[in-house]
Structure formats: C-alpha cells, structure tokens
C-alpha atoms as a PDB file:
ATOM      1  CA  UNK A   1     111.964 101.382 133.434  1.00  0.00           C
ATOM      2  CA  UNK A   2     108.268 100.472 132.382  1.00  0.00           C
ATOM      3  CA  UNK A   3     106.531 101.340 129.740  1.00  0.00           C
ATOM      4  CA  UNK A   4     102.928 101.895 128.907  1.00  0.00           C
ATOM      5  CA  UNK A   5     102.047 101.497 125.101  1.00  0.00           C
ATOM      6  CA  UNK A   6      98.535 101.284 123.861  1.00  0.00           C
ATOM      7  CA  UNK A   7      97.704  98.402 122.045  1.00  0.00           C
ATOM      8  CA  UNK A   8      94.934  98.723 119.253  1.00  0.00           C
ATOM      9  CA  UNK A   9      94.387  94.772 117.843  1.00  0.00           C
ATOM     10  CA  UNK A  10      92.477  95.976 114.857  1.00  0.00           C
ATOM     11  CA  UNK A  11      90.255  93.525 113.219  1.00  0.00           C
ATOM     12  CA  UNK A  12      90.255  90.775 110.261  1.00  0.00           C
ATOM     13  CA  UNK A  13      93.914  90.080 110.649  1.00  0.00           C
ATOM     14  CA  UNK A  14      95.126  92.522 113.409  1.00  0.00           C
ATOM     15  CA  UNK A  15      94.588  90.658 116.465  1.00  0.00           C
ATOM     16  CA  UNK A  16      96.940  87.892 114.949  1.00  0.00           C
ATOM     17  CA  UNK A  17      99.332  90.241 113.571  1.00  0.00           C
ATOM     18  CA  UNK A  18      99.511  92.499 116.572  1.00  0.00           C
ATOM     19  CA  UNK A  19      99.535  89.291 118.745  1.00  0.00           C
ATOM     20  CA  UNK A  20     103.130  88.342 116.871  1.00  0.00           C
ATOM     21  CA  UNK A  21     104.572  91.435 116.904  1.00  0.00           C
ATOM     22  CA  UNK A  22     103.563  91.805 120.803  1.00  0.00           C
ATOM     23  CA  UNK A  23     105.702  88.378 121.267  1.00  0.00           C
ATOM     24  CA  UNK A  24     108.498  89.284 119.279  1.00  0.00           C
ATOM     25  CA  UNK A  25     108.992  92.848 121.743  1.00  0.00           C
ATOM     26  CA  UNK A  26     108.453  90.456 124.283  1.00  0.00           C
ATOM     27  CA  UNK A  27     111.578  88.457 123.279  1.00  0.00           C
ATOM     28  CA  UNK A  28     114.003  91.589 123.337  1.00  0.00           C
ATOM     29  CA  UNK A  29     113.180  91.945 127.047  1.00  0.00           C
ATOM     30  CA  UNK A  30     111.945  95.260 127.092  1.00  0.00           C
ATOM     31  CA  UNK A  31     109.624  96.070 130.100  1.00  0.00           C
ATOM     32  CA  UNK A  32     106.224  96.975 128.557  1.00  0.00           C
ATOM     33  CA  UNK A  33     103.005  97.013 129.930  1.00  0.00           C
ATOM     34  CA  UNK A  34     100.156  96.813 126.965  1.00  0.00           C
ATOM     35  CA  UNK A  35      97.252  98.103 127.830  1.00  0.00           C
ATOM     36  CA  UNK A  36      94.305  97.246 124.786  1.00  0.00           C
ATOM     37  CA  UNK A  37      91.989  99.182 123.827  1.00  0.00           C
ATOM     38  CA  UNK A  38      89.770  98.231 120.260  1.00  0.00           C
ATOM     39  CA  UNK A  39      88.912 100.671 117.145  1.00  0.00           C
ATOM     40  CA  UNK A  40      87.260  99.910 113.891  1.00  0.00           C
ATOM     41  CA  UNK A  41      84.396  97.229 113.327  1.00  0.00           C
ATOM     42  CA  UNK A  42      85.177  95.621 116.886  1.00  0.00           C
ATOM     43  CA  UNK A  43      84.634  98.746 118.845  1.00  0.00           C
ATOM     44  CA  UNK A  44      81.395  99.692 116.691  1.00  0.00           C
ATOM     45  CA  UNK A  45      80.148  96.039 117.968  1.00  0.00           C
ATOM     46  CA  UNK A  46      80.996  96.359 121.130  1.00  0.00           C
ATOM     47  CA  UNK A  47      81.062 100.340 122.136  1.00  0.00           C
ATOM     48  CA  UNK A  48      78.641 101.537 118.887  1.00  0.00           C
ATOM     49  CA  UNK A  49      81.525 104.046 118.333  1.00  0.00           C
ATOM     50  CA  UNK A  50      84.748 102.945 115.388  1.00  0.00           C
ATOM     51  CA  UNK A  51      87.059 105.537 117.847  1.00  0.00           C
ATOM     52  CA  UNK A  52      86.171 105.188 121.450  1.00  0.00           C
ATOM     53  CA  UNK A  53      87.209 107.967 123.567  1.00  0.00           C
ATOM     54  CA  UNK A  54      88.660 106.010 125.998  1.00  0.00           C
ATOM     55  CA  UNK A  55      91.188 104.978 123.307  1.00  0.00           C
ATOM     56  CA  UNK A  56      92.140 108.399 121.992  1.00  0.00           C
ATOM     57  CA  UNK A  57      92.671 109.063 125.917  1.00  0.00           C
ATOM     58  CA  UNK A  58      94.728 106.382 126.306  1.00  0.00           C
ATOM     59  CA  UNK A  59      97.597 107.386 123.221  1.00  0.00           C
ATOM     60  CA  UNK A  60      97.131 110.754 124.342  1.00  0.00           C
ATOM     61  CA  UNK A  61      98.403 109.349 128.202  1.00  0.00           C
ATOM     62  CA  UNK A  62     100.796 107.088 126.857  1.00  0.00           C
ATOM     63  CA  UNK A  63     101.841 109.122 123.765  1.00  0.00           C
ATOM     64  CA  UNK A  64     102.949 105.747 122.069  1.00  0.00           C
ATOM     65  CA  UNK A  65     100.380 102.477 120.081  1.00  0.00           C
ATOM     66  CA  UNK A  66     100.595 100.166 118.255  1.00  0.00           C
ATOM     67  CA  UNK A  67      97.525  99.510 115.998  1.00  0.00           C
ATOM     68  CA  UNK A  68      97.460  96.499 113.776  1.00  0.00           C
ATOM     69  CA  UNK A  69      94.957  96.473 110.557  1.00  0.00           C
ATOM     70  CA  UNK A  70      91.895  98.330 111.222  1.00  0.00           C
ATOM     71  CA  UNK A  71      88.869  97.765 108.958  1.00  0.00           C
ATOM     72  CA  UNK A  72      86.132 100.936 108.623  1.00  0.00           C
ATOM     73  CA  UNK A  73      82.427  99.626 108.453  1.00  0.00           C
ATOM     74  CA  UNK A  74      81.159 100.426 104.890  1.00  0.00           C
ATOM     75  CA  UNK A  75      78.201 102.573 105.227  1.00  0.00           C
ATOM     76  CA  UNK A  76      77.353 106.450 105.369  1.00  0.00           C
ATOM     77  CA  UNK A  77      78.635 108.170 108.116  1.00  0.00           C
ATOM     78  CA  UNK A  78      81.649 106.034 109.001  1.00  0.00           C
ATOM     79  CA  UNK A  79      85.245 107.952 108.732  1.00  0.00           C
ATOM     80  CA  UNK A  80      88.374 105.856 108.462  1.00  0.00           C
ATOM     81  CA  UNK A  81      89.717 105.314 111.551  1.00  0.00           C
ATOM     82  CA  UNK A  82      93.104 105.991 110.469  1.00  0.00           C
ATOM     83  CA  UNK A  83      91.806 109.183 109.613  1.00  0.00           C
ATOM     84  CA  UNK A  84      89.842 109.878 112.082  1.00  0.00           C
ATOM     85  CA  UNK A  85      93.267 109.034 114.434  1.00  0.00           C
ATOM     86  CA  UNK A  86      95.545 111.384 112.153  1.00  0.00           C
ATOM     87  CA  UNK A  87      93.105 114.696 112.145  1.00  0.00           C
ATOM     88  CA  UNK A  88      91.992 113.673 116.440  1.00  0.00           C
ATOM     89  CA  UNK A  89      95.685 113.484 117.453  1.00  0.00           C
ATOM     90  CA  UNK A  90      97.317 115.670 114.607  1.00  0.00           C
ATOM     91  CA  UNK A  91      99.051 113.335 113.099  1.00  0.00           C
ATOM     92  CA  UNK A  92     100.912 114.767 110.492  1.00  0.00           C
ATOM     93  CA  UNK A  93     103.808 113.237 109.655  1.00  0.00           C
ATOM     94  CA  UNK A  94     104.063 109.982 108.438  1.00  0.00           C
ATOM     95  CA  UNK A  95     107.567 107.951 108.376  1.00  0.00           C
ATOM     96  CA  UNK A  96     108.625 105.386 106.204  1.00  0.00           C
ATOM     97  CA  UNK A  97     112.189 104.410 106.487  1.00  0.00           C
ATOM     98  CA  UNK A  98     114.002 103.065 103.755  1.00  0.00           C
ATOM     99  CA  UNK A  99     116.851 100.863 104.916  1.00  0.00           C
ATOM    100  CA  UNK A 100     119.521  98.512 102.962  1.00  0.00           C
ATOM    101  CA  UNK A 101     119.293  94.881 105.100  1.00  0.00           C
ATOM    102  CA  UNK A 102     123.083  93.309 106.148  1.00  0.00           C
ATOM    103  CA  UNK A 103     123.696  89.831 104.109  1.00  0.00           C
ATOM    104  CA  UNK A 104     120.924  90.588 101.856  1.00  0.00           C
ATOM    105  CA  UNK A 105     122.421  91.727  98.075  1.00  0.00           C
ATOM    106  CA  UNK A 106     120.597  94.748  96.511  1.00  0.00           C
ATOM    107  CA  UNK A 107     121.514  97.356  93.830  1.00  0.00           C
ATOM    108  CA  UNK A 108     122.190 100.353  96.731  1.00  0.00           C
ATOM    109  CA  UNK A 109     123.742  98.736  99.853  1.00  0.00           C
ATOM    110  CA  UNK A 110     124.439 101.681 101.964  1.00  0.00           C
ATOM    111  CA  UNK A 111     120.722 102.800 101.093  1.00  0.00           C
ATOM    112  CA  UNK A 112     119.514 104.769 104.090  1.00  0.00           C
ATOM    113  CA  UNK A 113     116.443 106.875 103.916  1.00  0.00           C
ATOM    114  CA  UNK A 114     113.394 108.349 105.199  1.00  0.00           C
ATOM    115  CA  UNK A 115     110.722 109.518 103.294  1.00  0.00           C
ATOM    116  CA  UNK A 116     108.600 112.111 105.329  1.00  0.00           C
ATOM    117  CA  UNK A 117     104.792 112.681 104.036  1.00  0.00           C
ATOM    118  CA  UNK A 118     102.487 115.215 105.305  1.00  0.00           C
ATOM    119  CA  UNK A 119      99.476 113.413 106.434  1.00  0.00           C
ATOM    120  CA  UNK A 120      96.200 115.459 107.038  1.00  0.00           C
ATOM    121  CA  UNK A 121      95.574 118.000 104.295  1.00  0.00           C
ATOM    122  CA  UNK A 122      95.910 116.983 100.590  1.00  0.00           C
ATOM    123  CA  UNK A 123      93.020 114.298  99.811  1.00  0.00           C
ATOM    124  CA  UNK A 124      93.720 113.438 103.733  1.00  0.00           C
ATOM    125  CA  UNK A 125      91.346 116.533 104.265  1.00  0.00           C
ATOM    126  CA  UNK A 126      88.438 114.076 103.175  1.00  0.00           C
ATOM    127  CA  UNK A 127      86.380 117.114 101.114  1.00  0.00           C
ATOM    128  CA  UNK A 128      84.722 115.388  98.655  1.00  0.00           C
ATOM    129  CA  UNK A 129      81.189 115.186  96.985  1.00  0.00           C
ATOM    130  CA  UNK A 130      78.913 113.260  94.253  1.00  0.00           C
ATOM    131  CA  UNK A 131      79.011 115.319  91.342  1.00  0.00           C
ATOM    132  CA  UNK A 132      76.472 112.992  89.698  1.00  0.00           C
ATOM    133  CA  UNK A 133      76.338 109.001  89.768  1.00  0.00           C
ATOM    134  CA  UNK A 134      79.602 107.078  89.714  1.00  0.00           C
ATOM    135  CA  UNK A 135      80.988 110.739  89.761  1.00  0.00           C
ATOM    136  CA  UNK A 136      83.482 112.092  93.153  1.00  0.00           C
ATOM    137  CA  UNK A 137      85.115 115.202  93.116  1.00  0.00           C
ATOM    138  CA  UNK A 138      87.915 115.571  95.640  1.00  0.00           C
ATOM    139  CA  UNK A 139      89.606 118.883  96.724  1.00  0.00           C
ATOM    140  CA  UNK A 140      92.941 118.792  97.812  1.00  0.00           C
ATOM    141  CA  UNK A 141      93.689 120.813 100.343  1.00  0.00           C
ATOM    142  CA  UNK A 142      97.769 122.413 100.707  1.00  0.00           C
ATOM    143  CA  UNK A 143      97.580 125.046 103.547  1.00  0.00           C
ATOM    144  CA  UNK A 144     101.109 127.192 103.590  1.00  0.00           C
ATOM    145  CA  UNK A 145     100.840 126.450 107.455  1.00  0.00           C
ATOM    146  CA  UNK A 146     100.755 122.427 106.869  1.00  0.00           C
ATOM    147  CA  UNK A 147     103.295 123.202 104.644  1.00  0.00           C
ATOM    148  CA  UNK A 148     105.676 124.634 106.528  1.00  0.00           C
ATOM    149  CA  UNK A 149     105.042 122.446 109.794  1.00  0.00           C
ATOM    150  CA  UNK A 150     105.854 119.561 107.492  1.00  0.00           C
ATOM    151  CA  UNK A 151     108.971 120.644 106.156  1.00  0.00           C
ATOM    152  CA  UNK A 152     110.724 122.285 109.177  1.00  0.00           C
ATOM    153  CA  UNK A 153     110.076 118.472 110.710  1.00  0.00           C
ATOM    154  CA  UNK A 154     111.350 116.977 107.519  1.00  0.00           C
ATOM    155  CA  UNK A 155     114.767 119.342 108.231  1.00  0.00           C
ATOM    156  CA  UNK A 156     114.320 118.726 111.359  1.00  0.00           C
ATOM    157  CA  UNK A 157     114.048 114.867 111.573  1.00  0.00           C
END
C-alpha cells in the first residue's frame, strides 16, 4: 500500500536534514510517495506567504508531514510557522518519547516514556505586548476545555 506524506524541506539546514531522513525511509522499503511543498523564508521568497495554503491543504489530505527546520523571517507581522501550523491544524498535543536504547548503558534501562504537552494555549496562545522598551508582557492562557482535551489524550494515548 502507498502512501502520501507531505514533505516540508524547511530552510537553513532542512532541505539537507529532511533530504537524509527521506533516504533513510527509503532504505526500510516502505512505499511512500513525497509530495513537497515549502513553508518559512523559502515560501515567503517564492509564494510571498511563510504558510501557503496549498501546503496546509496538502497535510490536511494526507493527514501525515514531515517538516525539517523552518526559519520565521524576523520582522513585524510574521508568526512562527510552527505556530501558525499548531493553531491552523489544531495541533495540540505534542509527543516526545523517552526511550532506553539496546547495547547502550544508562542509569534506567527499561526507561520507557512519553511525555505529552499541550501545545496551543499557555504562551503558545502568542498574547503578548510592549509594556515599555525592552519590556514584553505575556499572558498565558489555560482554558478548562484545552485542559481537559489534553489530558483525556494523555489517558488516552
């Protein structure tokens, strides 16, 4: 069976990085088809938008990408494209599995973990202002609802 994932290079060192990790799904023989679409500093160059609509299409088709780095233009008015990914497609939860390696000594062998992170309100919720020069006040934002959502898939992971 095929399948589709997006592919989002990403700049600076994404295209390289993505280009490895492209080769090294290659080598397990699984059937993929990439198809590429850009974000970040490439996309502003060559589309004048950091998050294309043709991209957020494409993961919400394919429900699956793999972005490498993305860098955000500095300048007013540019969101981070992660961010700008995470509140577009409500991506809430992030995953980071924790996992002891075979033949490779450490204190906790049988370590096996996954810490699960909620990943659009707190600071995530990006409301923040000058309160005077070389002076940002951040709100974090904790809804009950985001809350909840989080730790049912937490239980439920």
């Amino acid at each position: 069976m095929k399948h589709t994932i997006t592919l989002i290079p990403g700049d600076g060192i994404g295209p390289e990085v993505s280009a490895a990790v492209v080769r090294i799904i290659a080598a397990t023989g699984v059937d993929i088809q990439w198809e590429t679409h850009y974000a970040g500093a490439q996309a502003l160059e060559k589309f004048g938008n950091t998050l294309p609509e043709d991209l957020l299409e494409s993961i919400k088709r394919n429900k699956i990408a793999l972005k490498g780095p993305i860098t955000t233009p500095v300048g007013k008015g540019f969101t981070s494209v992660n961010v700008g990914l995470r509140k577009t497609l409500d991506l809430y939860a992030n995953l980071r599995p924790v996992r002891a390696l075979p033949n490779v000594p450490c204190r906790y062998p049988e370590l096996d973990l996954v810490v699960v992170r909620e990943n659009t309100e707190d600071l995530y919720s990006g409301i923040e202002h000058v309160v005077v020069p070389g002076v940002v006040e951040s709100i974090k934002v904790i809804t009950e609802k985001a809350s909840t959502r989080i730790a049912r898939y937490a239980f439920e992971y």
